[in-house]
C-alpha atoms as a PDB file:
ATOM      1  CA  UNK A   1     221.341  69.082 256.219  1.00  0.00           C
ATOM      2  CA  UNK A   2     221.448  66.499 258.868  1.00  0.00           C
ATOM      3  CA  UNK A   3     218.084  67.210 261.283  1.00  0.00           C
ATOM      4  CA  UNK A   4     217.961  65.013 264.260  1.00  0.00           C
ATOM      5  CA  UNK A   5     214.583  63.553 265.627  1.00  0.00           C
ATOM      6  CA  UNK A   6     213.737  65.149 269.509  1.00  0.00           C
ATOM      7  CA  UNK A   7     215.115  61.782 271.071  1.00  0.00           C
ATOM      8  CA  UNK A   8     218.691  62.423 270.118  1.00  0.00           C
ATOM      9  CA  UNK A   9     220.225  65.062 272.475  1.00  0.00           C
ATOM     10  CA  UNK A  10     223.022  66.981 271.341  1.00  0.00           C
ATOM     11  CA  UNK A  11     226.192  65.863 273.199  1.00  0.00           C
ATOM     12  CA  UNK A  12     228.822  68.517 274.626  1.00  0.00           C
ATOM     13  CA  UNK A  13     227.828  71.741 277.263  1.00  0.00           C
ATOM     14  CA  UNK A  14     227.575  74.084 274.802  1.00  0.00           C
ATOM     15  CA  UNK A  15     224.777  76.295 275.061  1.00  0.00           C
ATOM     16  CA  UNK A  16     223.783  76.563 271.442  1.00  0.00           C
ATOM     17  CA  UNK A  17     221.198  77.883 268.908  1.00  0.00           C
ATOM     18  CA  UNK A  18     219.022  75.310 266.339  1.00  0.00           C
ATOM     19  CA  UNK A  19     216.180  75.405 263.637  1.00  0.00           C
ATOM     20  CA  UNK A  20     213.052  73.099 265.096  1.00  0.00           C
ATOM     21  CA  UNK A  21     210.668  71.543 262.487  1.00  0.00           C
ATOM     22  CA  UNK A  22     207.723  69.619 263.021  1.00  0.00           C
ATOM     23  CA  UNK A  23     206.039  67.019 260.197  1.00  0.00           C
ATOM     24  CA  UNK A  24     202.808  68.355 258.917  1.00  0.00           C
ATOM     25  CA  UNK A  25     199.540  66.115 258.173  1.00  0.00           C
ATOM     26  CA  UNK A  26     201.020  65.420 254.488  1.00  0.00           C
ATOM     27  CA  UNK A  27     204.546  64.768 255.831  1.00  0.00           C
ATOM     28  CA  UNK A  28     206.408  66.777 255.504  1.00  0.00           C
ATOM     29  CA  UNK A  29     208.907  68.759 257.635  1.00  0.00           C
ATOM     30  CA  UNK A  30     207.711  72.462 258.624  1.00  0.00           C
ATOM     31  CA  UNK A  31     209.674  74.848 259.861  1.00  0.00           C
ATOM     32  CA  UNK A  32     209.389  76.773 263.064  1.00  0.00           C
ATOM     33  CA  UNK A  33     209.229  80.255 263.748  1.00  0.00           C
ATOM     34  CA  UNK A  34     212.003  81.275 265.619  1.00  0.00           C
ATOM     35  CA  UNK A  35     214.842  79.718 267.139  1.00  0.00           C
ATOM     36  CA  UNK A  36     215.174  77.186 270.015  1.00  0.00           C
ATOM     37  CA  UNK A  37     217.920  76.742 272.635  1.00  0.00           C
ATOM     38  CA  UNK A  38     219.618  74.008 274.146  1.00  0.00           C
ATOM     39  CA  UNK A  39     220.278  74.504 277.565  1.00  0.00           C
ATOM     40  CA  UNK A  40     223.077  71.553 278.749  1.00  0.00           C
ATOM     41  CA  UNK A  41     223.000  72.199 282.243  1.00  0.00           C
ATOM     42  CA  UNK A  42     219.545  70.897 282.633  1.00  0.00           C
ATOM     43  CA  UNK A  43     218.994  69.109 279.117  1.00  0.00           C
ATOM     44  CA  UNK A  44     215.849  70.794 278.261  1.00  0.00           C
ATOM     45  CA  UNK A  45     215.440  73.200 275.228  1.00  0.00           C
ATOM     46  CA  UNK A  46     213.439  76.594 274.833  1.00  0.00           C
ATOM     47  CA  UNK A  47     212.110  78.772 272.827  1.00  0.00           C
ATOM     48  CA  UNK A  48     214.994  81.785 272.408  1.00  0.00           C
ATOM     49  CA  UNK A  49     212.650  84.874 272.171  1.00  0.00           C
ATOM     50  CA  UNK A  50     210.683  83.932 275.349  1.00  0.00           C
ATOM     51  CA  UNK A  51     212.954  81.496 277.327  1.00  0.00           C
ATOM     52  CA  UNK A  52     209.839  79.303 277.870  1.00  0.00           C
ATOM     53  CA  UNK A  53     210.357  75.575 277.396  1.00  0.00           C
ATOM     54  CA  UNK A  54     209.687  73.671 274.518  1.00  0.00           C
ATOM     55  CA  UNK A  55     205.893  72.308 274.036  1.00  0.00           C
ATOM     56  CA  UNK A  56     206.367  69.915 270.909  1.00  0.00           C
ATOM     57  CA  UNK A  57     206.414  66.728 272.023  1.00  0.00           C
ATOM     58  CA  UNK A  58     207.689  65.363 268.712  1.00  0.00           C
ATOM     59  CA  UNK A  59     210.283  67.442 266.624  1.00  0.00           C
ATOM     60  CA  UNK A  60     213.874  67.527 264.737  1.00  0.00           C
ATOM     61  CA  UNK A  61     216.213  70.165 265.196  1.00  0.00           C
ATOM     62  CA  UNK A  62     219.393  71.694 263.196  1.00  0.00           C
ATOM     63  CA  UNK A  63     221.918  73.631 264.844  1.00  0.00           C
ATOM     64  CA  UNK A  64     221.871  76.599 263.780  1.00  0.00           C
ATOM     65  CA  UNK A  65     225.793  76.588 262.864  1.00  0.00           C
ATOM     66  CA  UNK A  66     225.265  73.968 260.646  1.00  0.00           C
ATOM     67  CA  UNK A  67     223.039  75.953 258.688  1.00  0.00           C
ATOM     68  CA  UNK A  68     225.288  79.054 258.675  1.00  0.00           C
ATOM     69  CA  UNK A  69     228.384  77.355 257.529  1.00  0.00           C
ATOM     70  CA  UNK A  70     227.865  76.845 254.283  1.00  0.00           C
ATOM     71  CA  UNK A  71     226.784  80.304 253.947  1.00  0.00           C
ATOM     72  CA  UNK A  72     230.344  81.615 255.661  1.00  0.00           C
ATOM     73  CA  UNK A  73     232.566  79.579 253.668  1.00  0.00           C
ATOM     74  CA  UNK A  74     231.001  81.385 250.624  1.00  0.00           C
ATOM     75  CA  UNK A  75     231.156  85.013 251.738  1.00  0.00           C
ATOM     76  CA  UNK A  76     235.131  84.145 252.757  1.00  0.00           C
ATOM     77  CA  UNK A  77     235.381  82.768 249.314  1.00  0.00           C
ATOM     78  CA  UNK A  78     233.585  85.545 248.104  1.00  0.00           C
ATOM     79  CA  UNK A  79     235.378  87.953 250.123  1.00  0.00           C
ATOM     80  CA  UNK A  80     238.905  86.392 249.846  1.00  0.00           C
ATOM     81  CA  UNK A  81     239.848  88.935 246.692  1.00  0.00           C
ATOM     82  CA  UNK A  82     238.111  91.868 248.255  1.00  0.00           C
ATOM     83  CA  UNK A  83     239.597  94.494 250.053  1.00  0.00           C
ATOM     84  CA  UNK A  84     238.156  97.499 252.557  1.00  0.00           C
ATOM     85  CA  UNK A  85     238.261 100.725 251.766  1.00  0.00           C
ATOM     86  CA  UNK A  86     237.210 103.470 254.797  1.00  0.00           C
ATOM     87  CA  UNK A  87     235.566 106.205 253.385  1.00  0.00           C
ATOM     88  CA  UNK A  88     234.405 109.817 254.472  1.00  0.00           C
ATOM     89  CA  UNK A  89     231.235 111.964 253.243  1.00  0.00           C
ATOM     90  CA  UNK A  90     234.145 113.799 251.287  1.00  0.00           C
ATOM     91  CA  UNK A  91     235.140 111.138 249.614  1.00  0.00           C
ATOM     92  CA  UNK A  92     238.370 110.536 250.656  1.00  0.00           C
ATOM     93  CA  UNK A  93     239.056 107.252 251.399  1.00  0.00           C
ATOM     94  CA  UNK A  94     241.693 105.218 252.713  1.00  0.00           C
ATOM     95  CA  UNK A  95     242.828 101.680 252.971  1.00  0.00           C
ATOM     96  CA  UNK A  96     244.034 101.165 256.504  1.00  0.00           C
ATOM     97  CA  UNK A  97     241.907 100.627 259.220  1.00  0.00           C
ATOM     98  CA  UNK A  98     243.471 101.668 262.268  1.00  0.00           C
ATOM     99  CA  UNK A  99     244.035 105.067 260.631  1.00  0.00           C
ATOM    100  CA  UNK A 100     240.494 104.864 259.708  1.00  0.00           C
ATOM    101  CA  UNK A 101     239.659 104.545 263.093  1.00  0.00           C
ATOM    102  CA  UNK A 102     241.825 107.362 264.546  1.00  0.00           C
ATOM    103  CA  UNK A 103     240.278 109.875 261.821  1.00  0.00           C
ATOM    104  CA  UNK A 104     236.971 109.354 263.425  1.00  0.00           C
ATOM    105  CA  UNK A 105     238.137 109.477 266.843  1.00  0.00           C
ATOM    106  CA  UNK A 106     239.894 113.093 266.150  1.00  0.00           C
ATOM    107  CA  UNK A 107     236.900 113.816 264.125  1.00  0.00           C
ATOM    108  CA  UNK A 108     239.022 115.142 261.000  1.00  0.00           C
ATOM    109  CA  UNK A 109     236.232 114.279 258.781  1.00  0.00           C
ATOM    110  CA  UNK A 110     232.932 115.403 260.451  1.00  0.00           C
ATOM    111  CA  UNK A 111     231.702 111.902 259.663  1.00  0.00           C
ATOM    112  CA  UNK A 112     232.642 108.683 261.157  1.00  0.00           C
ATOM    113  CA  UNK A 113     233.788 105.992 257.944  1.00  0.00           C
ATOM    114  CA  UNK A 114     231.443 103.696 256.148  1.00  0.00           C
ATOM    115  CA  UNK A 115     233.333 100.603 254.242  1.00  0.00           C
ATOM    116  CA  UNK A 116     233.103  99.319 250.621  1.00  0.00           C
ATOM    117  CA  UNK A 117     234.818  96.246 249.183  1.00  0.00           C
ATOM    118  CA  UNK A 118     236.668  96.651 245.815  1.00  0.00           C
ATOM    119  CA  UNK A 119     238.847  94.237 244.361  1.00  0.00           C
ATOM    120  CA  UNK A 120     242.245  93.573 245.757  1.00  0.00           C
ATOM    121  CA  UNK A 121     243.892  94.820 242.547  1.00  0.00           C
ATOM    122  CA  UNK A 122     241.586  97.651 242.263  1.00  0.00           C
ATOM    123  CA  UNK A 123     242.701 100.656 240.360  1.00  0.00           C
ATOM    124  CA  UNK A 124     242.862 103.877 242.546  1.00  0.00           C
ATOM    125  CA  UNK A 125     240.965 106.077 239.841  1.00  0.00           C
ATOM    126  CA  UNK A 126     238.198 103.522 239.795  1.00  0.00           C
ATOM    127  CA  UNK A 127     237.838 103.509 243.623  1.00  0.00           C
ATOM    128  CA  UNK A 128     237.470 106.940 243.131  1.00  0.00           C
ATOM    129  CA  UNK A 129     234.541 106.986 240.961  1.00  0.00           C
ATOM    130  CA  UNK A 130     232.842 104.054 242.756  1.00  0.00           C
ATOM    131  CA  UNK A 131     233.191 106.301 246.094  1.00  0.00           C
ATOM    132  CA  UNK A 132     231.509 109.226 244.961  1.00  0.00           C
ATOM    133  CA  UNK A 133     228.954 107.465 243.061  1.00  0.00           C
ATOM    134  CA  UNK A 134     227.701 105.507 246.771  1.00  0.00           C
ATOM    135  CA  UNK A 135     228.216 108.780 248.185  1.00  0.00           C
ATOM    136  CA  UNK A 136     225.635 110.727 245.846  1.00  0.00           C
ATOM    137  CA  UNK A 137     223.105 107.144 246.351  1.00  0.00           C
ATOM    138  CA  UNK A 138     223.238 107.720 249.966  1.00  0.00           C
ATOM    139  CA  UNK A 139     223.007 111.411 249.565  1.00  0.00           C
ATOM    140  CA  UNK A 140     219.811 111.299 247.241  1.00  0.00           C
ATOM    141  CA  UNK A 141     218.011 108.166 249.659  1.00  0.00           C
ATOM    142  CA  UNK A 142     218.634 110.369 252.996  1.00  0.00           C
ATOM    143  CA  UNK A 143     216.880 113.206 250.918  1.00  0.00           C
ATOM    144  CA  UNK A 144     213.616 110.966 250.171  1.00  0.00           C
END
């Protein structure tokens, strides 16, 4: 990760999201509770939850995307063989999502869809089984 020191401003007017750290007595870099957010428009950055400015004097700071990346090239990876399947409390299930969409807003299910990943290649009968095994999880943890 590539943190910048407080007296490099980001460049473009992007609004944007970032990770602030401060160095501790020892040295080292601490993280920050919260998020911080640049504001282009006046160059000044603030604390996201409570749009108050920014009281370190001294701090880097990490765009947030740059810390999310990484992470969202693996779940495409991971993703990239899986496909959705739409599911009803019945357990039928379907692979389309348009149609999925439809059934709930007709209501032919008495349930709007939740969605599981399988494998692309996925046999039918083992979708199946899969289905109705979530179905009696979530069934036994909204009895608890």
């Amino acid at each position: 990760m590539n943190w910048k020191p407080h007296t490099q401003q980001p460049t473009g007017n992007e609004t944007f999201a970032a990770l602030f750290a401060i160095r501790a007595d020892d040295g080292d870099l601490v993280l920050l509770d919260g998020l911080r957010q640049w504001l282009p428009e006046s160059g000044r950055w603030i604390v996201e939850s409570t749009d108050e400015d920014v009281t370190e004097a001294v701090f880097w700071w990490l765009a947030e995307s740059e810390v999310l990346a990484p992470l969202e090239a693996v779940t495409k990876t991971a993703l990239g063989n899986l496909k959705p399947i739409y599911y009803w409390l019945d357990g039928y299930w379907i692979t389309d999502k348009e149609e999925a969409d439809l059934m709930d807003e007709i209501n032919a299910f008495g349930s709007t869809h939740g969605t599981a990943y399988f494998p692309a290649d996925a046999d039918p009968a083992l979708i199946d089984t899969e289905i109705k095994a979530l179905l009696a999880q979530q069934e036994g943890q909204a009895s608890t």
